[in-house]
N, C-alpha and C. Protein backbone atom coordinates (compact mmCIF):
# COMPACT_ATOMS: atom_id res chain seq x y z
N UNK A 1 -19.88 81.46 53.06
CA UNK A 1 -20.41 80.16 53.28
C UNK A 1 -20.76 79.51 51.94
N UNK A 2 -21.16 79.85 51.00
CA UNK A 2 -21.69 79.94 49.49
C UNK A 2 -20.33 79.05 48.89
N UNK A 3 -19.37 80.30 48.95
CA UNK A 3 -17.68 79.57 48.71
C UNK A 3 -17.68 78.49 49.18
N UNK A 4 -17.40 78.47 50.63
CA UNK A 4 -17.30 76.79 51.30
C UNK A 4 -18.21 75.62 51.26
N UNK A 5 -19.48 75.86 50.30
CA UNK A 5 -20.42 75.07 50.21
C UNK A 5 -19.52 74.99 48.69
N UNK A 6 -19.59 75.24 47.57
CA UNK A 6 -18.72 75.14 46.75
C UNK A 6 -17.58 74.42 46.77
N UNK A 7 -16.80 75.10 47.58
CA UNK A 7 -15.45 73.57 48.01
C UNK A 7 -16.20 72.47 47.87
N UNK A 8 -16.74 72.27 49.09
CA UNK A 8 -17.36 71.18 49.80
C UNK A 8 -17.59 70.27 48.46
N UNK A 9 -18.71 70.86 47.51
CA UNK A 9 -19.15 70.32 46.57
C UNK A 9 -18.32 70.19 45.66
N UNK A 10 -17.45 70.74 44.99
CA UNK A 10 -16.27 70.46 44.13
C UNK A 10 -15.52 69.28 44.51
N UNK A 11 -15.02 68.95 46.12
CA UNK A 11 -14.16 68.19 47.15
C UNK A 11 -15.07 67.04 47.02
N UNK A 12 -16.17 66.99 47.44
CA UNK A 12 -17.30 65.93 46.92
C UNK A 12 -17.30 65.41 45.70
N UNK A 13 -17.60 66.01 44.65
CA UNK A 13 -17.79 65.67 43.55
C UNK A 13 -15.65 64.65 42.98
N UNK A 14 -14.87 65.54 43.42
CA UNK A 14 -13.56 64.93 43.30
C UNK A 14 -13.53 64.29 43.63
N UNK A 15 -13.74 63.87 45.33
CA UNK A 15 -13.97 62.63 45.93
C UNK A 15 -14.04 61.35 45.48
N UNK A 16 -15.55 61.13 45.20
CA UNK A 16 -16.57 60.66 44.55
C UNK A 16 -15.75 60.12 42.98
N UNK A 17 -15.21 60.72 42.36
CA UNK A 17 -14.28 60.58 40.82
C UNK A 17 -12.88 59.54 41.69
N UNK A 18 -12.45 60.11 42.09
CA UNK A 18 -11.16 59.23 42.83
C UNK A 18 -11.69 57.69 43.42
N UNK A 19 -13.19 58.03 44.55
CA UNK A 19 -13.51 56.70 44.66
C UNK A 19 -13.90 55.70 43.78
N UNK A 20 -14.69 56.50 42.89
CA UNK A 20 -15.00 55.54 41.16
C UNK A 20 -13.92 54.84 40.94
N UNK A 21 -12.67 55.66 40.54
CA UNK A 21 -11.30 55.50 39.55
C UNK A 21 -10.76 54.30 40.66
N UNK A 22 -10.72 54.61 42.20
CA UNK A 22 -10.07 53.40 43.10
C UNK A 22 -11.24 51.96 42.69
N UNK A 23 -12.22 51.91 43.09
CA UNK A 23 -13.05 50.83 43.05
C UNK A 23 -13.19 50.10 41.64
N UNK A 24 -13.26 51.02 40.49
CA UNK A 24 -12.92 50.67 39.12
C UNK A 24 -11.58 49.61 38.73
N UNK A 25 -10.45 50.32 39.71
CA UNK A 25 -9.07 49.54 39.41
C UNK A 25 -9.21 48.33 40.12
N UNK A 26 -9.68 48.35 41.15
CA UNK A 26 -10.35 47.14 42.36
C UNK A 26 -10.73 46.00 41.69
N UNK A 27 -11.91 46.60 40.84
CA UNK A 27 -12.90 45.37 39.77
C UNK A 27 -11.90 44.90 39.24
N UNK A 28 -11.11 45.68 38.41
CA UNK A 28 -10.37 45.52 37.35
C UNK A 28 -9.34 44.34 37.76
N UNK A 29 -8.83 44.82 38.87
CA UNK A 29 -7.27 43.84 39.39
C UNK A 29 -8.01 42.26 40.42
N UNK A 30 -8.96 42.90 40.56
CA UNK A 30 -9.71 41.79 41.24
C UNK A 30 -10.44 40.65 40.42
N UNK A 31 -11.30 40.85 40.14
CA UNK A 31 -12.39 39.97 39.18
C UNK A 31 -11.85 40.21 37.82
N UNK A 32 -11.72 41.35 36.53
CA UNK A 32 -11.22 40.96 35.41
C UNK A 32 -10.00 40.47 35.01
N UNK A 33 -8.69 40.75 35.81
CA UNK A 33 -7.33 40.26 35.91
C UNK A 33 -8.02 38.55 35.81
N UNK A 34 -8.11 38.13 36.94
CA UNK A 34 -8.53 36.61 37.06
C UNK A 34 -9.56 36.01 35.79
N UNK A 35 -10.82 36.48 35.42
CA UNK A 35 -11.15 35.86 34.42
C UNK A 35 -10.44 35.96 32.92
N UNK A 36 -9.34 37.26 32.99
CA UNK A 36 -8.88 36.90 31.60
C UNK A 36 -7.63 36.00 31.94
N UNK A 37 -7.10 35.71 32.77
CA UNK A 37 -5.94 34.99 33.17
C UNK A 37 -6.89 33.70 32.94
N UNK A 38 -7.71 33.14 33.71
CA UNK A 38 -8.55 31.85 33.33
C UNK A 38 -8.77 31.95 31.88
N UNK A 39 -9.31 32.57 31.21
CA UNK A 39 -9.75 32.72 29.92
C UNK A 39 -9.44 32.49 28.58
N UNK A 40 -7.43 32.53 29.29
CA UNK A 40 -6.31 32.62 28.56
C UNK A 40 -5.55 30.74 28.59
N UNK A 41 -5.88 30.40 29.98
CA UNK A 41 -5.81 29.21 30.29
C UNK A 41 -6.89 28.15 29.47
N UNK A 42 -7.64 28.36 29.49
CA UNK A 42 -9.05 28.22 28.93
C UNK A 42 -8.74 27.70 27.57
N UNK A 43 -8.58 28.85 26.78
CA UNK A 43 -8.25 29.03 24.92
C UNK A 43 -6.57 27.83 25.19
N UNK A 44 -5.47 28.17 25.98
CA UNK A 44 -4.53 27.32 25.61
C UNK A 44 -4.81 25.63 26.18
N UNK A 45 -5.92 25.55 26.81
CA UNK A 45 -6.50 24.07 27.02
C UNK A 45 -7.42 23.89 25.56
N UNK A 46 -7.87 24.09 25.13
CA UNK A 46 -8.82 24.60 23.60
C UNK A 46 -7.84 24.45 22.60
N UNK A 47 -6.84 24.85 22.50
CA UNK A 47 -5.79 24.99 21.39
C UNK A 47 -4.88 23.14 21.63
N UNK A 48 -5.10 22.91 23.04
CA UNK A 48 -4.18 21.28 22.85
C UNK A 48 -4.98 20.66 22.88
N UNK A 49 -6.25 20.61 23.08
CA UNK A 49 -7.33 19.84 22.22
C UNK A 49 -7.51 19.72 20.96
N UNK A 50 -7.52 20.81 20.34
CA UNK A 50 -7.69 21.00 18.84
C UNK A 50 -6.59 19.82 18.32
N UNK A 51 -4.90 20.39 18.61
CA UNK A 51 -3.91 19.22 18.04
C UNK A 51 -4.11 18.04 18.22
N UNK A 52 -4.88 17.67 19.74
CA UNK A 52 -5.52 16.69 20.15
C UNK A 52 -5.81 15.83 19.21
N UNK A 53 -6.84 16.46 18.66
CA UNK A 53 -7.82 16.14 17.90
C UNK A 53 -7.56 15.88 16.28
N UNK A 54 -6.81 16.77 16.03
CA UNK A 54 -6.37 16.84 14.48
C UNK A 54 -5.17 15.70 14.59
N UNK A 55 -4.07 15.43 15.15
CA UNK A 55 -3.44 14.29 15.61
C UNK A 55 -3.86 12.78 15.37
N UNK A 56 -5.35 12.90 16.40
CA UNK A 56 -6.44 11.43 15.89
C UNK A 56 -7.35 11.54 14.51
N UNK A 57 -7.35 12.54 13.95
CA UNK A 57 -7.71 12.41 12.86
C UNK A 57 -6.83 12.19 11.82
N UNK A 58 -5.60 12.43 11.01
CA UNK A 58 -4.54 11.97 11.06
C UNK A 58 -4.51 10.52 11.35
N UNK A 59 -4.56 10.04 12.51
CA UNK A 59 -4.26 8.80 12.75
C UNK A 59 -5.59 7.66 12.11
N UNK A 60 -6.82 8.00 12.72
CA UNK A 60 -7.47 7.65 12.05
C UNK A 60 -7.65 7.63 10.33
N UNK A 61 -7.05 8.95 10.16
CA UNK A 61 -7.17 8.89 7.83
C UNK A 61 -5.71 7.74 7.37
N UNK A 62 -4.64 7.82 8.50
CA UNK A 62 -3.53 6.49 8.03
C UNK A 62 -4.40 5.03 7.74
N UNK A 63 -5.15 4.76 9.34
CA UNK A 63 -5.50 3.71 9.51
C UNK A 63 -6.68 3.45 8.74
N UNK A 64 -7.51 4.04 8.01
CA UNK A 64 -8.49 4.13 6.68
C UNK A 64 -7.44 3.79 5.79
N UNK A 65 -6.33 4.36 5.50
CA UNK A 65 -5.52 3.94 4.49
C UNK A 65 -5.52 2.77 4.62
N UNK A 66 -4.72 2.02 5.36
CA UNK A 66 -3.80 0.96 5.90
C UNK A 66 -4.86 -0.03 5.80
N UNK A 67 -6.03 0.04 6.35
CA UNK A 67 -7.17 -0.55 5.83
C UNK A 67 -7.60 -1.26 3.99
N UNK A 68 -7.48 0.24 3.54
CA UNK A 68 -7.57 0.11 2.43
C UNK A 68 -6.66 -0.64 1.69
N UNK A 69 -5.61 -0.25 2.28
CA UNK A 69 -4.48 -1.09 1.78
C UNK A 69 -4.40 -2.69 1.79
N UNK A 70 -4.68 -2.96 2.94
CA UNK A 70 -4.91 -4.68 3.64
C UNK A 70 -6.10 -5.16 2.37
N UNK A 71 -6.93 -4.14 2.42
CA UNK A 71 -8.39 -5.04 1.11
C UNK A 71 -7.61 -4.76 -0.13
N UNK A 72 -7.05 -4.40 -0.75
CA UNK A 72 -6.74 -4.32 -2.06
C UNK A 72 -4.88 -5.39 -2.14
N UNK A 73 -4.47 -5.80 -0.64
CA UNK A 73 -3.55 -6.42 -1.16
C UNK A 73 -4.00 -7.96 -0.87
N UNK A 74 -5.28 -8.20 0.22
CA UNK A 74 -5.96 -9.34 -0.24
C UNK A 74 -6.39 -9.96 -1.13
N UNK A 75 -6.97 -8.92 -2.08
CA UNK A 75 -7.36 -8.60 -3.42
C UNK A 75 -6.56 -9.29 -4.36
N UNK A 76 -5.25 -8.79 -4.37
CA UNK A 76 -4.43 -8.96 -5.30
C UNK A 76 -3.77 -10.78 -4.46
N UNK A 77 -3.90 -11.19 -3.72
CA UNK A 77 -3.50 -12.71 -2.82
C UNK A 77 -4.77 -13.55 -3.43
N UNK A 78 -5.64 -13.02 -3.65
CA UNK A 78 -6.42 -13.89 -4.73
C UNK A 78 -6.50 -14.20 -5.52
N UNK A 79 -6.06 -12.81 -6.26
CA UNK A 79 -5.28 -12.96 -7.70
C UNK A 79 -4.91 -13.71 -7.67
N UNK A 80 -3.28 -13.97 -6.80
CA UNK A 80 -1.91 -14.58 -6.85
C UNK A 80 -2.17 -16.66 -6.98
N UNK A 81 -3.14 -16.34 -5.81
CA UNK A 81 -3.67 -17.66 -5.05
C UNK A 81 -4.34 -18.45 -6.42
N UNK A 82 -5.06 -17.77 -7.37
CA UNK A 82 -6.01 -17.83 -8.53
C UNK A 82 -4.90 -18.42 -9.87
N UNK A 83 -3.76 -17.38 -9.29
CA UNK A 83 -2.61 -17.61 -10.76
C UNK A 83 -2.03 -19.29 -10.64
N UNK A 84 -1.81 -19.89 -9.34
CA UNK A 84 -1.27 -20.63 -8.57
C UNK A 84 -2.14 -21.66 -9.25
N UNK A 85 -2.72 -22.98 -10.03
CA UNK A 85 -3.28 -23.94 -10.04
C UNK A 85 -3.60 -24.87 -9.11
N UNK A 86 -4.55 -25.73 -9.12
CA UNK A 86 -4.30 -26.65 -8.10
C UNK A 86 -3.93 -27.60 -8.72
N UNK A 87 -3.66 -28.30 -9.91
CA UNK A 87 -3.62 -29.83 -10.35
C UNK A 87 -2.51 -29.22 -11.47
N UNK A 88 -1.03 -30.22 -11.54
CA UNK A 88 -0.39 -30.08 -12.90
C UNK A 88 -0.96 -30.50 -14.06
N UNK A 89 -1.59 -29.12 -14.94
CA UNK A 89 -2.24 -30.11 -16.18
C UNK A 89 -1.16 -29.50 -16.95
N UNK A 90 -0.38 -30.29 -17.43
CA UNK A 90 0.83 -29.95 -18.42
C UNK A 90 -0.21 -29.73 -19.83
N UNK A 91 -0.99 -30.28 -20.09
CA UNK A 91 -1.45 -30.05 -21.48
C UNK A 91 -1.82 -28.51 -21.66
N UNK A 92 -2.69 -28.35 -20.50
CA UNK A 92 -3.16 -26.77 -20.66
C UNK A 92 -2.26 -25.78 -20.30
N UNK A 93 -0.95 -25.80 -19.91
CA UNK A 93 0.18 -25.02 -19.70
C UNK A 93 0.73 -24.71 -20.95
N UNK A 94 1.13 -26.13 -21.66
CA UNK A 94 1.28 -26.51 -23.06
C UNK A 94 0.21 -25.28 -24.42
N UNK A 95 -0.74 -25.53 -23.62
CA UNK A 95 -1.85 -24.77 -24.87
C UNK A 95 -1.07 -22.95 -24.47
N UNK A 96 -1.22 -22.94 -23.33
CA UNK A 96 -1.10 -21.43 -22.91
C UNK A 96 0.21 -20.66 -23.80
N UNK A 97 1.03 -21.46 -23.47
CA UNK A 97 2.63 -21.11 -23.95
C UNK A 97 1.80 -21.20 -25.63
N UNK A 98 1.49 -22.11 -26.46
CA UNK A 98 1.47 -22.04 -27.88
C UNK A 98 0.56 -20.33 -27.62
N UNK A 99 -0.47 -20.36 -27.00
CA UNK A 99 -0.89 -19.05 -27.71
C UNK A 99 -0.50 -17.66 -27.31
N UNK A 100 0.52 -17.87 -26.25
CA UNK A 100 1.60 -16.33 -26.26
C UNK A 100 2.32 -16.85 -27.58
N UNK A 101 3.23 -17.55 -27.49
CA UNK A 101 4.00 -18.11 -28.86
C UNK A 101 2.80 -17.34 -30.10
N UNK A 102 1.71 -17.57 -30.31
CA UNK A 102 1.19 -17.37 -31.59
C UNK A 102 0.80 -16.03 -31.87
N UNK A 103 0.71 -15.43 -30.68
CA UNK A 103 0.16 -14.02 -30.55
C UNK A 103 1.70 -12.89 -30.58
N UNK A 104 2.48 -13.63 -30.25
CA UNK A 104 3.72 -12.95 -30.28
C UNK A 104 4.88 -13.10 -31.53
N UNK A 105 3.90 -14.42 -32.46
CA UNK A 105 4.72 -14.44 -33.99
C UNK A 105 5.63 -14.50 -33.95
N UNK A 106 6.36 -15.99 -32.93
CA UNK A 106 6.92 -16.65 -32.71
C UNK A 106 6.53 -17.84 -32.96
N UNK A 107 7.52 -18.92 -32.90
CA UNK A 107 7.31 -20.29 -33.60
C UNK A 107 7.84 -21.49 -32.61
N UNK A 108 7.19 -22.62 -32.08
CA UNK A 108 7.91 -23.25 -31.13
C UNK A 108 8.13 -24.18 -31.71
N UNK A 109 9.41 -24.49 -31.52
CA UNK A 109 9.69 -26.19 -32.34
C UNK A 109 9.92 -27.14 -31.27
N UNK A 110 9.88 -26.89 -30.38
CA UNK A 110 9.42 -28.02 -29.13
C UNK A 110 9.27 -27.65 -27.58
N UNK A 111 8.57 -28.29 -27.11
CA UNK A 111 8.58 -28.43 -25.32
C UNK A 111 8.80 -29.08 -24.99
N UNK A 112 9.87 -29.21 -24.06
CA UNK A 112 10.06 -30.56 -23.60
C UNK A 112 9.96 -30.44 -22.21
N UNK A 113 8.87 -31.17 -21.23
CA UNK A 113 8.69 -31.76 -19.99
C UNK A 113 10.11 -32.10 -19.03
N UNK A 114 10.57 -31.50 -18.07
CA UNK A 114 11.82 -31.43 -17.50
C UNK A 114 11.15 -32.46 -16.00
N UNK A 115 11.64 -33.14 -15.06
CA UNK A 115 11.31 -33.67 -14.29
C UNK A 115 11.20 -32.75 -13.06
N UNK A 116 10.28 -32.58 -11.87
CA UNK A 116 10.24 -31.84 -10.92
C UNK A 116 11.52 -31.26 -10.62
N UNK A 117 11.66 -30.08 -10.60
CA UNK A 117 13.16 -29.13 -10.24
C UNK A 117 13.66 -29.13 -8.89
N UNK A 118 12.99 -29.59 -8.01
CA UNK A 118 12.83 -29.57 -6.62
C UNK A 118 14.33 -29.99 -6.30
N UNK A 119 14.45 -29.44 -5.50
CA UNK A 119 15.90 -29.82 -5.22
C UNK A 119 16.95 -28.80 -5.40
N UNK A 120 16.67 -28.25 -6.83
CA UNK A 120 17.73 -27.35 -7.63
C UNK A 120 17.72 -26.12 -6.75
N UNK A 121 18.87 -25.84 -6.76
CA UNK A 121 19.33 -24.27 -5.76
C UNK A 121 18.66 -22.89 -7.13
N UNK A 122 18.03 -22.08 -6.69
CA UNK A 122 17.57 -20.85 -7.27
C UNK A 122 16.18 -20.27 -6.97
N UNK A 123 15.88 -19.38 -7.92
CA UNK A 123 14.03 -18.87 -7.86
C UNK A 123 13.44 -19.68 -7.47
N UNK A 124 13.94 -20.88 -8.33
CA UNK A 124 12.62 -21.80 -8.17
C UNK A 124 12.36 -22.34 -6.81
N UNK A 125 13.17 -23.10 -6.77
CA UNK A 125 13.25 -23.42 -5.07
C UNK A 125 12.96 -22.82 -3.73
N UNK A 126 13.09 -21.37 -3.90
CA UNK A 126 13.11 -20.51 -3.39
C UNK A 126 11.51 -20.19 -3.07
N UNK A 127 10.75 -20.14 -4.46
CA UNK A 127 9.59 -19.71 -4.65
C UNK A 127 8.74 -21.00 -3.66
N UNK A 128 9.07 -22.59 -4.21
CA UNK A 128 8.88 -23.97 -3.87
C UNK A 128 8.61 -23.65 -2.19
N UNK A 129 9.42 -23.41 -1.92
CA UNK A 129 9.90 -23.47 -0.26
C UNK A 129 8.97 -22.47 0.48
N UNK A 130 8.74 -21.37 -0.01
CA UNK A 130 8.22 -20.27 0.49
C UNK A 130 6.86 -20.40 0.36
N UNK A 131 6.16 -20.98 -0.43
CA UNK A 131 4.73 -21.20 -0.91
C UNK A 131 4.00 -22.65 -0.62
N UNK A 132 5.24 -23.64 -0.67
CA UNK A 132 4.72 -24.56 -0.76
C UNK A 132 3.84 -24.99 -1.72
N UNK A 133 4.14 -24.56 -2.86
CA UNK A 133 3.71 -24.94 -4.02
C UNK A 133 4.36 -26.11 -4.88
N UNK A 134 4.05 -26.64 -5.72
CA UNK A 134 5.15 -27.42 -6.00
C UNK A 134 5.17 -26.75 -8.03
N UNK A 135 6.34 -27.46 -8.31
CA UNK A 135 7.01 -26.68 -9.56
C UNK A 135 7.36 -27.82 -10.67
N UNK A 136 6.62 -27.40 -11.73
CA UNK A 136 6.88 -28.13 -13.33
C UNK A 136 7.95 -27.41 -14.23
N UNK A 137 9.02 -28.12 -14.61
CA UNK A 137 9.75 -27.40 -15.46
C UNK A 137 9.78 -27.86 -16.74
N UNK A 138 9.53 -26.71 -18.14
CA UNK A 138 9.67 -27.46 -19.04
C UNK A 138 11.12 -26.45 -20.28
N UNK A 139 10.96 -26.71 -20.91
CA UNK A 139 12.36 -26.33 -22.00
C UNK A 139 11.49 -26.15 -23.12
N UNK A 140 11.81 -24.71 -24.06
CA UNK A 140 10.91 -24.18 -24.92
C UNK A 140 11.84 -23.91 -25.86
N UNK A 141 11.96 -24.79 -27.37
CA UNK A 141 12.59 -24.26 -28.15
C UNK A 141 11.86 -23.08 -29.31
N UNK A 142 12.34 -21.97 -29.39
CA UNK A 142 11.89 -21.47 -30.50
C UNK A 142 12.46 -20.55 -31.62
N UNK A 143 11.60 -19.68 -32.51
CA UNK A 143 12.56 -19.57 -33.50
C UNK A 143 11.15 -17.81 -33.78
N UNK A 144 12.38 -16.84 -34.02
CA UNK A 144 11.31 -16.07 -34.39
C UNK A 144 12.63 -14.44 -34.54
N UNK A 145 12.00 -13.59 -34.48
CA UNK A 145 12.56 -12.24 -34.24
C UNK A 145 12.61 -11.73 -33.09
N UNK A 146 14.03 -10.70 -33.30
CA UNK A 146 13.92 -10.05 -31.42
C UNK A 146 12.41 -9.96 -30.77
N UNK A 147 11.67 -8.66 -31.45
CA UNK A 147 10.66 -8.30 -31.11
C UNK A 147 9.70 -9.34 -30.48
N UNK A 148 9.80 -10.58 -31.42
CA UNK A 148 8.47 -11.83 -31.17
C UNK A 148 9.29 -12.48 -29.95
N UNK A 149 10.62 -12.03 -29.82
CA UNK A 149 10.69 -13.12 -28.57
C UNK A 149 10.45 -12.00 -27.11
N UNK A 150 10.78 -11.07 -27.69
CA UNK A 150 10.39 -10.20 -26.59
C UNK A 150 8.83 -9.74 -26.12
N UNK A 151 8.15 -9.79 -26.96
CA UNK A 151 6.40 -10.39 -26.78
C UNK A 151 6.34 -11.49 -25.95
N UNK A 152 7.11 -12.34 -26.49
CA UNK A 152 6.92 -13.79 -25.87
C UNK A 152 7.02 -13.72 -24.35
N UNK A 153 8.43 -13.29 -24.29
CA UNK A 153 8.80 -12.94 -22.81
C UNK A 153 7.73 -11.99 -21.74
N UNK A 154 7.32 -10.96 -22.63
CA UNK A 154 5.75 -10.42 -21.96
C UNK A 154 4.96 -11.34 -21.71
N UNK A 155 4.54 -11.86 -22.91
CA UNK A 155 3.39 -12.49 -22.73
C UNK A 155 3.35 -14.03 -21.46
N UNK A 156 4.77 -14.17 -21.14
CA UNK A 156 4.40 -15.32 -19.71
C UNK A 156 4.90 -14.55 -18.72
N UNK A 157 5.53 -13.02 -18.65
CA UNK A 157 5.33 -12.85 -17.72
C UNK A 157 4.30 -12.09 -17.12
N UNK A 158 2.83 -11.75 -18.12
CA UNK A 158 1.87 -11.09 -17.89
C UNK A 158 0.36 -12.26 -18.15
N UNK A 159 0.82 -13.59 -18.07
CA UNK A 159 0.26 -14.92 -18.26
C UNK A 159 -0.68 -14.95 -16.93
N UNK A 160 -1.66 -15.00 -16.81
CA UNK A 160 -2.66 -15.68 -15.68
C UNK A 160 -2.28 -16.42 -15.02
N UNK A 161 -1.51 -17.67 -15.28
CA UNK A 161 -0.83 -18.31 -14.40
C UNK A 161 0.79 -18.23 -13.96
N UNK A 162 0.94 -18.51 -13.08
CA UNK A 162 2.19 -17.97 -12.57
C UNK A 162 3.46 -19.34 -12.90
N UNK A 163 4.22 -18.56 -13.55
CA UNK A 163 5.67 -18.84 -14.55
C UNK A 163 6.97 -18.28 -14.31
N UNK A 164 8.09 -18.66 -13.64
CA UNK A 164 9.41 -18.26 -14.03
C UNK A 164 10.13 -18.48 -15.05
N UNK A 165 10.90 -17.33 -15.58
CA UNK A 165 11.99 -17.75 -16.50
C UNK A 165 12.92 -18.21 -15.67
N UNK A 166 13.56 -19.34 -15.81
CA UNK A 166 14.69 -19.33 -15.13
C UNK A 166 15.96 -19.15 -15.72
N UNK A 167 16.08 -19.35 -17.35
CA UNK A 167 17.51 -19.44 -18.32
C UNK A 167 16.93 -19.24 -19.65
N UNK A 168 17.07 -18.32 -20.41
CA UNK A 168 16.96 -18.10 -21.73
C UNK A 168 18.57 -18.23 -22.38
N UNK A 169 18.76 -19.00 -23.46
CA UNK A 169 19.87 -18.63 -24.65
C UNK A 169 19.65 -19.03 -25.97
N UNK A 170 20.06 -17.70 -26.25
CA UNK A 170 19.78 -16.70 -27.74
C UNK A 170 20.97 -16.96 -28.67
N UNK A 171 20.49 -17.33 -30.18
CA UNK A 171 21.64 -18.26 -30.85
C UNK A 171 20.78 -16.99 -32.50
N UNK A 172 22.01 -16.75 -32.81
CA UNK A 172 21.38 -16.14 -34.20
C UNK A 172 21.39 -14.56 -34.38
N UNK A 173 20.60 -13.88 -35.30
CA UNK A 173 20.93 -12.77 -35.70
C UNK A 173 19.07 -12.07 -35.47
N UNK A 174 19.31 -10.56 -34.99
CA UNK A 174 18.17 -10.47 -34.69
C UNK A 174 16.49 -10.41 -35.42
N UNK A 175 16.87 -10.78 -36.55
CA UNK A 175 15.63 -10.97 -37.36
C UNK A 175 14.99 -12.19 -37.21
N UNK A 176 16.39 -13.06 -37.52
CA UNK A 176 15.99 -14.54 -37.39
C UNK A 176 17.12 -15.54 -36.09
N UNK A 177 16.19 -15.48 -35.16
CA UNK A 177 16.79 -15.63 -33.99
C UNK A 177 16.55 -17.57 -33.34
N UNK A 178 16.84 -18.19 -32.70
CA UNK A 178 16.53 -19.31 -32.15
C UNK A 178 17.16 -19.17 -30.82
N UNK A 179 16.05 -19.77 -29.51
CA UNK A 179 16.44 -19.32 -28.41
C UNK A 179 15.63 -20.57 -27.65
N UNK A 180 16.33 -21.20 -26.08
CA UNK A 180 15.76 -21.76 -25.81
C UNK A 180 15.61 -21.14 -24.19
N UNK A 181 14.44 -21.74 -23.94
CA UNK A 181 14.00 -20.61 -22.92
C UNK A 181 13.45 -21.63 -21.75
N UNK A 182 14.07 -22.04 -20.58
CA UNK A 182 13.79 -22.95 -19.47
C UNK A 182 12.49 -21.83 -18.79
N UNK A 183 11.20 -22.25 -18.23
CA UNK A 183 10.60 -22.06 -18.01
C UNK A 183 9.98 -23.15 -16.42
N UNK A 184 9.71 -22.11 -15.21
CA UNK A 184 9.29 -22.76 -14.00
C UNK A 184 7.64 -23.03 -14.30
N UNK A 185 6.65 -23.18 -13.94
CA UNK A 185 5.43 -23.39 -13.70
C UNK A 185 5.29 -23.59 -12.23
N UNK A 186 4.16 -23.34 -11.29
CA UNK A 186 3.74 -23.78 -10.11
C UNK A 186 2.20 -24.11 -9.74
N UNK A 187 2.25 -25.47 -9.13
CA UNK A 187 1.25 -25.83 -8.84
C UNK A 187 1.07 -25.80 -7.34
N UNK A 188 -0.62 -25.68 -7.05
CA UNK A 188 -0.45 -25.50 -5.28
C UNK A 188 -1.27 -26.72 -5.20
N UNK A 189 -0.95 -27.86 -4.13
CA UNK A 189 -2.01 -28.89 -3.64
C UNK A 189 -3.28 -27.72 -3.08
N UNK A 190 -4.79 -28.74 -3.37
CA UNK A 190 -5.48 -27.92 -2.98
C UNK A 190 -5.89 -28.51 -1.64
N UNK A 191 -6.18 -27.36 -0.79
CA UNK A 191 -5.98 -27.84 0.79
C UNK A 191 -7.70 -28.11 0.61
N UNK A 192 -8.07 -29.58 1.50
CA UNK A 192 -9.18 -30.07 1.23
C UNK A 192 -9.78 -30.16 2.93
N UNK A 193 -10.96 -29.10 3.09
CA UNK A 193 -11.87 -29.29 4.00
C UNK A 193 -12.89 -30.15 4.46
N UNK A 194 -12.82 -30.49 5.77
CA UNK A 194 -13.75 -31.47 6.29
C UNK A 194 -15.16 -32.20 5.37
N UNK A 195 -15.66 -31.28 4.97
CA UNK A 195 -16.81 -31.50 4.23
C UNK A 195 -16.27 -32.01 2.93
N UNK A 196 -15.27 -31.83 2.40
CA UNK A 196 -14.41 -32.45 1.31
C UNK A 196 -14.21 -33.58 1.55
N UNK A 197 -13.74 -33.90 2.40
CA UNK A 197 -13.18 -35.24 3.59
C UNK A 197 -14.53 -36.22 3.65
């Protein structure tokens, strides 16, 4: 009987290990299968958020750009707007040209006042039409060295006010050179507000 109480208890105790090991796999295939399957769903909803997210950020750091961009090319339309005069003062155009001319050690032996270009097919017109600015042309004779005419040529096209070349010709040898150089100017009417009015 001792023996068969022994079975018994061995058969028990095995039992008991088998029912663990069944109910264990139970939990397992039942409740942890499902929360790591959710869990997994979970992290790959988490992961297309993230791109989500990094995507609009991205979009948002362009549109900070693009921003930035719009203020610094306003910026520079003020400039432009600033280079643009409102009134043809030929005299002070006149002064401007002598002191690139003087700074560039070059020599002008005349300007001569051309009548509104308007009309004429090129830059100018082009510029005229598009801006609605209107355009002074004058004729620049001068006399100097490559180098001073090539200053020269800097110096109106890096001029505060806004200038086309439209025709340069170069007569001479490059030390001592004579060149006459057609030059656009533009003036903008200034648009006059009510309170102006």
């Amino acid at each position: 009987m001792a023996k068969n109480l022994n079975i018994n208890k061995n058969t028990y105790i095995f039992g008991l290990l088998i029912l663990a090991l069944i109910v264990s796999i139970g939990i397992g295939f039942f409740v942890i299968r499902p929360l790591l399957q959710d869990n997994k769903k979970q992290q790959q909803i988490l992961d297309n958020r993230k791109d989500v997210v990094k995507k609009l950020e991205n979009k948002k750091n362009s549109l900070e750009k693009i921003s930035s961009d719009i203020k610094d090319l306003k910026e520079k339309d003020k400039f432009v707007e600033g280079a643009i005069p409102t009134t043809q003062n030929k005299k002070e155009l006149a002064y401007q040209i002598f002191a690139i001319a003087n700074y560039s050690g070059i020599t002008i032996d005349s300007i001569d006042d051309l009548k509104s270009t308007v009309g004429i097919e090129g830059d100018s017109s082009a510029i005229v039409s598009a801006t609605g600015a209107n355009d002074l042309g004058f004729i620049i004779s001068i006399k100097g060295s490559y180098p001073g005419l090539i200053a020269f040529l800097d110096g109106l096209k890096n001029a505060a006010r806004l200038v086309s070349v439209d025709n340069i010709e170069i007569r001479g040898e490059e030390s001592s050179l004579e060149a006459t150089i057609s030059i656009t100017s533009y003036t903008k009417e200034e648009i006059k507000t009510n309170e102006q009015l």
